[in-house]
Protein backbone atom coordinates (compact mmCIF):
# COMPACT_ATOMS: atom_id res chain seq x y z
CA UNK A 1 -14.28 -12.96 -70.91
CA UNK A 2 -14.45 -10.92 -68.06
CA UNK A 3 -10.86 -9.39 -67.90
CA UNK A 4 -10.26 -7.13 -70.38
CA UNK A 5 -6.08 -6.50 -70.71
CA UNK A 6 -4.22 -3.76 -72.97
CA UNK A 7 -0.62 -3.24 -73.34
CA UNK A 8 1.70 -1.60 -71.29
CA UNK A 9 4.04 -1.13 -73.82
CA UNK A 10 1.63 -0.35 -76.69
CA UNK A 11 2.57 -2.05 -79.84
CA UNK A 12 -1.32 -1.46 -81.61
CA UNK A 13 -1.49 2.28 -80.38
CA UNK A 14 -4.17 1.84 -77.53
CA UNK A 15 -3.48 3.18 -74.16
CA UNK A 16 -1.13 1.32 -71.34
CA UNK A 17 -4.22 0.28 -69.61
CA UNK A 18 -5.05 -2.72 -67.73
CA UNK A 19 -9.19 -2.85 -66.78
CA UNK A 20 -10.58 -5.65 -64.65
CA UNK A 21 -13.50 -3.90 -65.00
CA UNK A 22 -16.34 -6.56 -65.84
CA UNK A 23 -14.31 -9.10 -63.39
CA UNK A 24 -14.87 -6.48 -60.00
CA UNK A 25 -16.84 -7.21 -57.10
CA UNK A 26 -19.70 -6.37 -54.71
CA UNK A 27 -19.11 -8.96 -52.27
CA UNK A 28 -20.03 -7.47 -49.32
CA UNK A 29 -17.62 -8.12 -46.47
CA UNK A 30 -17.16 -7.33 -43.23
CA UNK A 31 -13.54 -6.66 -41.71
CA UNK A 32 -13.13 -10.44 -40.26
CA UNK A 33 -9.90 -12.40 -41.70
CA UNK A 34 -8.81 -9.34 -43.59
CA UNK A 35 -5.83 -9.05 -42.10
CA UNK A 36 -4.71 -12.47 -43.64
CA UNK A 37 -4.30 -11.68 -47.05
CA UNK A 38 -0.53 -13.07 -47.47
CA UNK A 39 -2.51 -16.52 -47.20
CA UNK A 40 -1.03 -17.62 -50.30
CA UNK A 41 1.30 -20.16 -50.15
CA UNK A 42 3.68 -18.95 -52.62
CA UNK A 43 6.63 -20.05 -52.55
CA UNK A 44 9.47 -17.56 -52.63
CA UNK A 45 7.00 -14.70 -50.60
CA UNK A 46 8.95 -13.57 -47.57
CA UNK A 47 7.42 -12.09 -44.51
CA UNK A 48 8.62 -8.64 -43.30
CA UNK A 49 7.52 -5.06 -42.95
CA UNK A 50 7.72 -2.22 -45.67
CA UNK A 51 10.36 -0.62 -46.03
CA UNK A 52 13.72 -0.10 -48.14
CA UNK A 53 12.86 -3.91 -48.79
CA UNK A 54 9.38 -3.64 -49.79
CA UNK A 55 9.26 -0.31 -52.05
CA UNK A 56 5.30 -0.47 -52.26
CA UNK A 57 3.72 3.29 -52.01
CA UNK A 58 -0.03 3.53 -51.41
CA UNK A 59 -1.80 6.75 -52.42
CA UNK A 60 -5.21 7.94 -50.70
CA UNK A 61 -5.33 11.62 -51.41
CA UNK A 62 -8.15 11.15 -54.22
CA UNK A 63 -10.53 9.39 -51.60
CA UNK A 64 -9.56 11.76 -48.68
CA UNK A 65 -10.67 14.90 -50.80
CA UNK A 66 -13.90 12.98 -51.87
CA UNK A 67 -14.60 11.76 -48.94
CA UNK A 68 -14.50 15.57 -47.46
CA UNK A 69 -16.42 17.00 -50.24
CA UNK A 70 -19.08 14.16 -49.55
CA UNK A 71 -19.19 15.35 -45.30
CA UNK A 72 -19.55 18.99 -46.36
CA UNK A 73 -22.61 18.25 -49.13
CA UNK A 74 -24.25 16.31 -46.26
CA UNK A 75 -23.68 18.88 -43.96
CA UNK A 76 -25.15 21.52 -46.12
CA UNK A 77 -21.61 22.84 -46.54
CA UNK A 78 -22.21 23.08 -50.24
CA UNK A 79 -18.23 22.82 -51.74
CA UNK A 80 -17.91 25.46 -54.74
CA UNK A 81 -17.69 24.42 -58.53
CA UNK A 82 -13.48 25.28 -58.29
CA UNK A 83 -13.73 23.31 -55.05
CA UNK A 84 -15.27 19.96 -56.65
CA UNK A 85 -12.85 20.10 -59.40
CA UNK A 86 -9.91 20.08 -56.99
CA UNK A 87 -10.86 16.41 -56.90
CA UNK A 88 -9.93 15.80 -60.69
CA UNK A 89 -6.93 17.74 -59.60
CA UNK A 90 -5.34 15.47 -57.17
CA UNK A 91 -2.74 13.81 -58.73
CA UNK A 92 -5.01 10.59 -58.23
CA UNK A 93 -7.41 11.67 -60.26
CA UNK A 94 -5.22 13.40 -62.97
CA UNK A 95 -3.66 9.77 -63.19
CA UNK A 96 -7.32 8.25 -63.49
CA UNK A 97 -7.99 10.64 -66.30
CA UNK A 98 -5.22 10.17 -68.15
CA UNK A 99 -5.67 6.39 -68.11
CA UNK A 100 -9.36 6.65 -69.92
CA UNK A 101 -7.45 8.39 -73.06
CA UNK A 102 -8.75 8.97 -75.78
CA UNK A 103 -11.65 9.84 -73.61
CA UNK A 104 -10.98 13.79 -72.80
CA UNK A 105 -11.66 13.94 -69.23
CA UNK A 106 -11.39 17.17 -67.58
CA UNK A 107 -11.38 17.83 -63.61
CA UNK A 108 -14.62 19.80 -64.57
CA UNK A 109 -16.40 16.76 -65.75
CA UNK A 110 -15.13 15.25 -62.01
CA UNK A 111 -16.62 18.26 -60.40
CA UNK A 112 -20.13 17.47 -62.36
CA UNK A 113 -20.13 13.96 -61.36
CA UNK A 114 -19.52 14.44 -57.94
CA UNK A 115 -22.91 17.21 -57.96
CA UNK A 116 -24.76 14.62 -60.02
CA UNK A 117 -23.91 11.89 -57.19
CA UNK A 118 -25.66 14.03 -54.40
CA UNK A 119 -29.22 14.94 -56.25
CA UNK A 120 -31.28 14.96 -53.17
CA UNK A 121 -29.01 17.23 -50.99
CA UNK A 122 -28.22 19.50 -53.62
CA UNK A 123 -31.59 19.84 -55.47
CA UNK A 124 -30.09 18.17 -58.64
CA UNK A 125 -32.76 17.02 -61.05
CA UNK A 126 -32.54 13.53 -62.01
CA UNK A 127 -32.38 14.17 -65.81
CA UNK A 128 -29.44 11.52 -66.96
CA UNK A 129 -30.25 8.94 -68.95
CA UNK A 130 -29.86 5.35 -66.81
CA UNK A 131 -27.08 4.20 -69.48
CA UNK A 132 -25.14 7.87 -69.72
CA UNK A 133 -21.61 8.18 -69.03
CA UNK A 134 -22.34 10.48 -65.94
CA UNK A 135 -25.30 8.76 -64.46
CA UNK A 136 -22.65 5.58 -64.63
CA UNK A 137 -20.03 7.79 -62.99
CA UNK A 138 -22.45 9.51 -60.49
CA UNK A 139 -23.66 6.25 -59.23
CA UNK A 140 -20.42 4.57 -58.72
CA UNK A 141 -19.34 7.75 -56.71
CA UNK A 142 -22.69 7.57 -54.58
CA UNK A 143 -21.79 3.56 -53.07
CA UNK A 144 -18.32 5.08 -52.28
CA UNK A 145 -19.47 7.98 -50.32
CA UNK A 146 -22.31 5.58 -48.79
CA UNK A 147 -19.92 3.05 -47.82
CA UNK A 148 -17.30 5.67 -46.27
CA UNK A 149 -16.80 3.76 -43.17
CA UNK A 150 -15.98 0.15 -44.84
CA UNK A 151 -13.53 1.89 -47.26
CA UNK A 152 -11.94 4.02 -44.24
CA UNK A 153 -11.86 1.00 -42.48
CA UNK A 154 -10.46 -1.09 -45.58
CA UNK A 155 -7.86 1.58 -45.96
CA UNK A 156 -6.56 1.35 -42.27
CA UNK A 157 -5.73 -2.79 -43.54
CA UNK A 158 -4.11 -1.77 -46.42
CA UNK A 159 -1.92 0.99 -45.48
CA UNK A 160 -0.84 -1.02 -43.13
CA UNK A 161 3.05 -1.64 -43.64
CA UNK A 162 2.91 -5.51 -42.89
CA UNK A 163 -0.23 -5.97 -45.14
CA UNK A 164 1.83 -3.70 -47.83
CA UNK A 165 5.32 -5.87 -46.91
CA UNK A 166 3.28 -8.89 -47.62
CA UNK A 167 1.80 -8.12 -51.21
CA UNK A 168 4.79 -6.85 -52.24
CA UNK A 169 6.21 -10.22 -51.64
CA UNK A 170 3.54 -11.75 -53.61
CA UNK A 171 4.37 -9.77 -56.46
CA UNK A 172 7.90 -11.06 -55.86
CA UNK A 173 7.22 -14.64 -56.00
CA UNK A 174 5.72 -13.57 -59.26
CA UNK A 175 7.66 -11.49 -60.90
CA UNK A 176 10.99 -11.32 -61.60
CA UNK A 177 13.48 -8.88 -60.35
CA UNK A 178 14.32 -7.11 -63.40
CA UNK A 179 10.71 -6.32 -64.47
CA UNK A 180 9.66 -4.47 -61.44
CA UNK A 181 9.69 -0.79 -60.84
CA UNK A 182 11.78 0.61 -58.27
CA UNK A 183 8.28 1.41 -57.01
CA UNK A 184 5.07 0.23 -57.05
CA UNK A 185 2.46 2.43 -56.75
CA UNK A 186 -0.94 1.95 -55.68
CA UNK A 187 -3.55 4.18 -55.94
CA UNK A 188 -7.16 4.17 -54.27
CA UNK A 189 -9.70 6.83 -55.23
CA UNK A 190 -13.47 6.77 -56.42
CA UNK A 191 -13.93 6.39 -59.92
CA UNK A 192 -14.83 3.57 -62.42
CA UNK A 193 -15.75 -0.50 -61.24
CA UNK A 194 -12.33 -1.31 -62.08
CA UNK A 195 -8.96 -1.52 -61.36
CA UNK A 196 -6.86 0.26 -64.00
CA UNK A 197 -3.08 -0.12 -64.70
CA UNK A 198 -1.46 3.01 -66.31
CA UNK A 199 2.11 4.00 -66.05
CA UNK A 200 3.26 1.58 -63.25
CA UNK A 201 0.18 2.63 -61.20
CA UNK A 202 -2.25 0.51 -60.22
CA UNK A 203 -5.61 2.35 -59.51
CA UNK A 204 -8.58 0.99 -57.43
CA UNK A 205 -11.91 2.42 -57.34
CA UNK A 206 -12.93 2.70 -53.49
CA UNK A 207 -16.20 1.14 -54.92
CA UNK A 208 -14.31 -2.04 -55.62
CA UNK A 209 -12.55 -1.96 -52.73
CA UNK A 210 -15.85 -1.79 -50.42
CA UNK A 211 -17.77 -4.65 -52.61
CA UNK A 212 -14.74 -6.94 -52.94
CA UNK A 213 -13.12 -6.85 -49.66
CA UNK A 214 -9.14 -6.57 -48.68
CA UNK A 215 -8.45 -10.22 -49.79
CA UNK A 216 -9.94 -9.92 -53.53
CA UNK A 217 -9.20 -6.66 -54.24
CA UNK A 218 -5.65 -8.05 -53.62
CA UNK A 219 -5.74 -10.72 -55.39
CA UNK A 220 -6.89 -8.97 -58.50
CA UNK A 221 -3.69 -6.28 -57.90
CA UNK A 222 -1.48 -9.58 -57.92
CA UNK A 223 -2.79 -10.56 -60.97
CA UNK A 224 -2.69 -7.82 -62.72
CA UNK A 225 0.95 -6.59 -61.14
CA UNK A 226 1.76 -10.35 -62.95
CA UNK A 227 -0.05 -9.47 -66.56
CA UNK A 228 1.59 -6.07 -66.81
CA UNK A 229 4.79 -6.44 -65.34
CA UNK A 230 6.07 -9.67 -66.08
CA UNK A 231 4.39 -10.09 -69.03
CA UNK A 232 3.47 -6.69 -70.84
CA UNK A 233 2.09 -6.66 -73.92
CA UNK A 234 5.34 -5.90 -76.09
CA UNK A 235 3.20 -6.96 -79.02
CA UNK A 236 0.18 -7.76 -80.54
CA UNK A 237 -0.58 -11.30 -81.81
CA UNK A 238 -3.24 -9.88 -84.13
CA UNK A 239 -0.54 -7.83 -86.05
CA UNK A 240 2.41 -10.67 -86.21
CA UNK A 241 3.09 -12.68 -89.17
CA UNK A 242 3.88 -16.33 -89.12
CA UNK A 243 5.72 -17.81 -86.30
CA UNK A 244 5.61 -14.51 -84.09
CA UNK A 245 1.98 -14.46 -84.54
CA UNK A 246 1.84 -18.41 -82.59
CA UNK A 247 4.67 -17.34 -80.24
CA UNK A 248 2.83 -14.14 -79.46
CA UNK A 249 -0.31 -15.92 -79.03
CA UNK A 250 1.03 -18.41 -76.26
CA UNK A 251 3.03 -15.87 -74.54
CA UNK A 252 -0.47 -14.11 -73.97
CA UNK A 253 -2.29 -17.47 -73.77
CA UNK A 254 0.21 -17.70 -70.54
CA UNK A 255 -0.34 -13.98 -69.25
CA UNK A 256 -3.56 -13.85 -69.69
CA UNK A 257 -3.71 -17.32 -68.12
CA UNK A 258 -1.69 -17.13 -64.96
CA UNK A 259 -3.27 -13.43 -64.61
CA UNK A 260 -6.79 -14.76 -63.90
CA UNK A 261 -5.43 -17.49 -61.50
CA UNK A 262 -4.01 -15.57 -59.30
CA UNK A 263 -6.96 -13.42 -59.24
CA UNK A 264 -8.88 -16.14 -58.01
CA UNK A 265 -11.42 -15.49 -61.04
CA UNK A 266 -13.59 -18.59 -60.61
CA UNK A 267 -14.02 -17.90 -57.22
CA UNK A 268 -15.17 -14.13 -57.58
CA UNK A 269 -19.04 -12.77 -56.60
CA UNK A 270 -20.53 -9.50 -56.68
CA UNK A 271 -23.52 -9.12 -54.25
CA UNK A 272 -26.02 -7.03 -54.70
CA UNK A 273 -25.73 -3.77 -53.48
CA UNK A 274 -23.04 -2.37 -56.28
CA UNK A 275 -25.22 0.06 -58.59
CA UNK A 276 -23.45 -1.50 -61.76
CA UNK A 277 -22.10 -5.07 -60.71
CA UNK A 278 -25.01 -5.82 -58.12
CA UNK A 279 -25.58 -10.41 -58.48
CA UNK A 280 -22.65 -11.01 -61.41
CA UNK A 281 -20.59 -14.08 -60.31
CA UNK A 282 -17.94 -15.77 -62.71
CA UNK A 283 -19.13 -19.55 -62.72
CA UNK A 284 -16.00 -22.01 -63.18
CA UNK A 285 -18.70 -24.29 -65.54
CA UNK A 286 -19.13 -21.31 -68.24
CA UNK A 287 -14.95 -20.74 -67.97
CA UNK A 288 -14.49 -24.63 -68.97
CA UNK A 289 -17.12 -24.90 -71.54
CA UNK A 290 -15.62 -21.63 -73.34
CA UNK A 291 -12.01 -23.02 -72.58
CA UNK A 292 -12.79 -26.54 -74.03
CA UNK A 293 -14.11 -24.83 -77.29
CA UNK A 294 -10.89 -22.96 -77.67
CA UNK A 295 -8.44 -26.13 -77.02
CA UNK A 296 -10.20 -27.79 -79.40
CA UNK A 297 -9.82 -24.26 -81.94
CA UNK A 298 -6.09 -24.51 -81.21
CA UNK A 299 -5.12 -27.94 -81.34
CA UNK A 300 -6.75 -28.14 -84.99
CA UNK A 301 -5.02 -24.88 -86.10
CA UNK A 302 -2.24 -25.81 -84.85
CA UNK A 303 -2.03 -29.30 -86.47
CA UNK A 304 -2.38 -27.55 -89.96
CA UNK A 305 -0.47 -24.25 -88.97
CA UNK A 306 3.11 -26.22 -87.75
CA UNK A 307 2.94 -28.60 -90.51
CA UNK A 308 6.25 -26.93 -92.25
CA UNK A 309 7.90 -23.78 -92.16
CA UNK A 310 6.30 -22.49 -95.23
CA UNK A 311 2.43 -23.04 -93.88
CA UNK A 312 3.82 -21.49 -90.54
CA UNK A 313 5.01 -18.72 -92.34
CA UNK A 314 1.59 -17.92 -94.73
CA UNK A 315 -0.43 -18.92 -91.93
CA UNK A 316 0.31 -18.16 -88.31
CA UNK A 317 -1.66 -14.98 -88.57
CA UNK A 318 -4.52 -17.13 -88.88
CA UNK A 319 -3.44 -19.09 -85.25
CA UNK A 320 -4.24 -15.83 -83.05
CA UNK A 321 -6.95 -14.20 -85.38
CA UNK A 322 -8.78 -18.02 -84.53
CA UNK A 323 -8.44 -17.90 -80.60
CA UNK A 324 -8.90 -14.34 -80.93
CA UNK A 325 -12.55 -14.95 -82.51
CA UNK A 326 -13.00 -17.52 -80.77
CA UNK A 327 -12.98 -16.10 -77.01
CA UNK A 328 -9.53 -14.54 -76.10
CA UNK A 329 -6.60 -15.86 -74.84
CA UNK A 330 -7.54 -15.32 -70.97
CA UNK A 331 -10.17 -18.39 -70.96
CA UNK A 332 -7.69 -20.70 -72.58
CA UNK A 333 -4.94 -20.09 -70.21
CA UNK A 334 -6.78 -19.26 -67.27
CA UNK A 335 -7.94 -22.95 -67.32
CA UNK A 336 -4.71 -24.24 -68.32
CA UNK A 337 -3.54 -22.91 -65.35
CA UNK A 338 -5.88 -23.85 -63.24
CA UNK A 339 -4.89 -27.48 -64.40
CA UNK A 340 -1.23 -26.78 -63.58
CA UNK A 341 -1.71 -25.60 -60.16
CA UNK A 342 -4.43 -28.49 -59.36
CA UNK A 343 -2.69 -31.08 -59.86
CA UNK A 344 1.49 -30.39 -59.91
CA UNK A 345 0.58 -27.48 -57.03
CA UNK A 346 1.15 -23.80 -56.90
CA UNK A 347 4.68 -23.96 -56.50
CA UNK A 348 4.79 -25.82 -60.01
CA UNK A 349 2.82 -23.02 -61.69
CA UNK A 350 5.24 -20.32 -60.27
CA UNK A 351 7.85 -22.04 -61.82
CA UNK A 352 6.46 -22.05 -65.12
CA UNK A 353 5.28 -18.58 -64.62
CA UNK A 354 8.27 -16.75 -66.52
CA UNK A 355 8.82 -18.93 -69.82
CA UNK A 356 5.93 -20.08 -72.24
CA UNK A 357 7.61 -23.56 -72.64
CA UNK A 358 7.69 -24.17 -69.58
CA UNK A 359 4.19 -23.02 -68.88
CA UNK A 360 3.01 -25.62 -71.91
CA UNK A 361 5.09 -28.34 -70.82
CA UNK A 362 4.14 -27.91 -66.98
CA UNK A 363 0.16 -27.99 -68.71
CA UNK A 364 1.21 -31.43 -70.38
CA UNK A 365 1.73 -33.01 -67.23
CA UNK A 366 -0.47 -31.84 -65.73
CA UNK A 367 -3.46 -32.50 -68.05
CA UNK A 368 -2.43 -36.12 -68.19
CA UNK A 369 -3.20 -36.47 -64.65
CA UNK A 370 -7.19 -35.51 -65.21
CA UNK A 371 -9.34 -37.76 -65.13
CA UNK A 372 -9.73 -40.93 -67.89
CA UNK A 373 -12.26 -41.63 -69.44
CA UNK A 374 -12.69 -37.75 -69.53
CA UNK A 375 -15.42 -35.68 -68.35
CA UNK A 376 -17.77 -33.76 -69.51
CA UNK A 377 -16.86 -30.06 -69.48
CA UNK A 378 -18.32 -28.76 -66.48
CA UNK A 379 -19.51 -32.11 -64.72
CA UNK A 380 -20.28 -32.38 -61.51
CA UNK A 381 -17.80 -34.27 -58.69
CA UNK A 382 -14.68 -32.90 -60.28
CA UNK A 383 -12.56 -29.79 -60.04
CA UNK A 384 -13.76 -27.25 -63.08
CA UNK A 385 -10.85 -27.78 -65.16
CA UNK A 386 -10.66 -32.27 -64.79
CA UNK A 387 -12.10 -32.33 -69.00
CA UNK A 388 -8.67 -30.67 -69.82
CA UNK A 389 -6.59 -32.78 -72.06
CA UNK A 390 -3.38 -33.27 -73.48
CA UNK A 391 -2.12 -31.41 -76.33
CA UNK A 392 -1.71 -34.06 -78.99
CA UNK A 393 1.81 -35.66 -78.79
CA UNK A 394 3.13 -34.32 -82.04
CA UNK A 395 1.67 -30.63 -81.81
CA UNK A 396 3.21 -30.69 -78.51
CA UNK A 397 6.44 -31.41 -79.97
CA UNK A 398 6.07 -29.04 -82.88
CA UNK A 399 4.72 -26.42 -80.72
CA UNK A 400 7.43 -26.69 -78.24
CA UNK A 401 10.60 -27.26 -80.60
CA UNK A 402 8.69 -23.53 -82.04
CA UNK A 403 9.00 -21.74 -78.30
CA UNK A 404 12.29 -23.35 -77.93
CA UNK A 405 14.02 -22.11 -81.44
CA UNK A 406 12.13 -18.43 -80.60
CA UNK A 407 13.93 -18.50 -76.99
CA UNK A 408 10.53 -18.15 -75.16
């Protein structure tokens, strides 16, 4: 799939990073209807502006100090070696690094990129290799700089402290009270095509930002403010044993899920003028046909998996190594939730946001009001997700009477 989650509380040893990396943008907007982007309906989001109420911080220092470096190359102001590397000194940046451990990024290799991005004014030969780390880096912080005035403009939006009131009251309507930080922090600075969550920061390349626009970029922080703090990965499916290994699965069959709806995933485009993401759209037909192959993977491993306790026991790892293989967990519950909020509403999806039974039982419903006979995955005249069935009535049961004796 496109959206690629790790753990913020790392069970497997990998970083606490969240990339939407493959999932990010180059739509091309303009500023009109930016300005609406608490145009939710969620229920439970409250108006207001920031505040002592809506503890949201937004950090532009990285882009500021790029963006300066950028006016002084252009203006044959050529900044110093120790003056490009106070870029990968900003605490931004520092934060950015961090995030791509095990990768040892240095403020020097920040410094290099930003020369490599700038060959013409600064008489820098073209020698990288089109696939090489730095020619990646260097071109990503080129459609920054050359889009300056829609990220300064972009920035203006969302520093703004109603726009900032009104996400963080997304994030409420989403997450529960307990599991957010007494701060969230957002960060915006050039860097990757992603958005990156490490250490209760959310960081946003300024590239994204340009190609996506206020309202996606937005929706892609609310989904993956859901996924990391409502639903962190405590642990990892692929390394439970029997009935944690199912339980696990759902609970990230559910993340993953409700993560990519409120990113608005089937509805995302990149244009073409992104160096790395130029014409990539996510098409809702290739998200059903991959998530109709996987309810089919899990309603047969489940049927043999919850027969009794003991094949539960000897074989639940083989439940999330199956969806695993066979696609992730996102595509499965991304269209799951799709169905949910289709055909019970958003409001019904919310509420079945913060337990996995009530997620599954919420799908059951909701999947018995598509369409019969049933479509074909993907046909045309119906919403993307109409082929999605019920589970079958007794691994329903089973799998629910499971969630329900594991208190999830």
């Amino acid at each position: 799939m496109i959206t690629r989650n790790l753990s913020r509380h790392n069970v497997s040893g990998r970083r606490n990073v969240t990339r939407i990396a493959g999932a990010l943008l180059l739509l091309a907007l303009g500023l009109g209807g930016m300005t609406a982007c608490n145009d939710t309906g969620d229920s439970g989001a409250k108006s207001g502006r920031a505040g002592a109420d809506c503890p949201l911080a937004v950090d532009t220092e990285g882009w500021r100090v790029f963006r300066t470096l950028g006016d002084r190359i252009m203006s044959d102001d050529t900044p110093t070696m120790e003056e490009l590397k106070g870029f990968g000194n900003t605490t931004a940046a520092r934060t950015w690094r961090h995030s791509m451990r095990p990768a040892n990024l240095t403020s020097g290799n920040l410094g290099n990129w930003i020369f490599a991005a700038f060959p013409d004014e600064l008489g820098e030969q073209k020698l990288d290799k089109p696939m090489s780390y730095r020619a990646s880096m260097s071109s990503s912080y080129r459609f920054s700089y050359d889009q300056r005035a829609t990220i300064d403009s972009m920035l203006a939006v969302v520093t703004n402290p109603d726009t900032l009131c009104n996400l963080y009251h997304r994030l409420q309507a989403w997450v529960e009270p307990d599991s957010l930080p007494a701060e969230v922090a957002l960060t915006f600075l050039p860097a990757k095509a992603s958005l990156v969550f490490y250490s209760d920061t959310l960081l946003v390349d300024t590239g994204v930002l340009a190609a996506g626009g206020v309202r996606q970029t937005f929706n892609q922080i609310l989904g993956s403010g859901y996924r990391n703090f409502e639903v962190p990965y405590n642990k990892n499916p692929l390394e439970c044993q029997g009935a944690e290994a199912v339980v696990e699965s759902w609970r990230r069959i559910r993340g993953d899920g409700i993560a990519a709806y409120l990113e608005g995933r089937s509805d995302t485009y990149f244009g073409n003028q992104h160096p790395k993401l130029k014409g990539f759209s996510i098409l809702p037909v290739d998200i059903i046909q991959a998530a109709d192959k996987l309810a089919n993977l899990s309603e047969a491993t489940l049927a043999k998996v919850l027969v009794d306790s003991t094949t539960l026991a000897t074989s639940g790892s083989g439940y999330a190594r199956a969806i695993f293989a066979g696609g992730g967990f996102d595509q499965l519950g991304y269209a799951m939730a799709a169905t949910i909020a289709g055909n019970l509403g958003r409001d019904q999806l919310r509420q079945a946001a913060f337990r996995t039974r009530d997620f599954v039982t919420a799908y059951q419903a909701a999947a018995a009001s598509n369409p019969v006979p049933r479509p074909e995955p993907g046909a045309a005249d119906y919403p993307w997700y109409a082929s999605m069935r019920p589970l079958p009535p007794q691994v329903f049961a089973d799998l629910v009477q499971l969630l329900d004796r594991e208190g999830r």
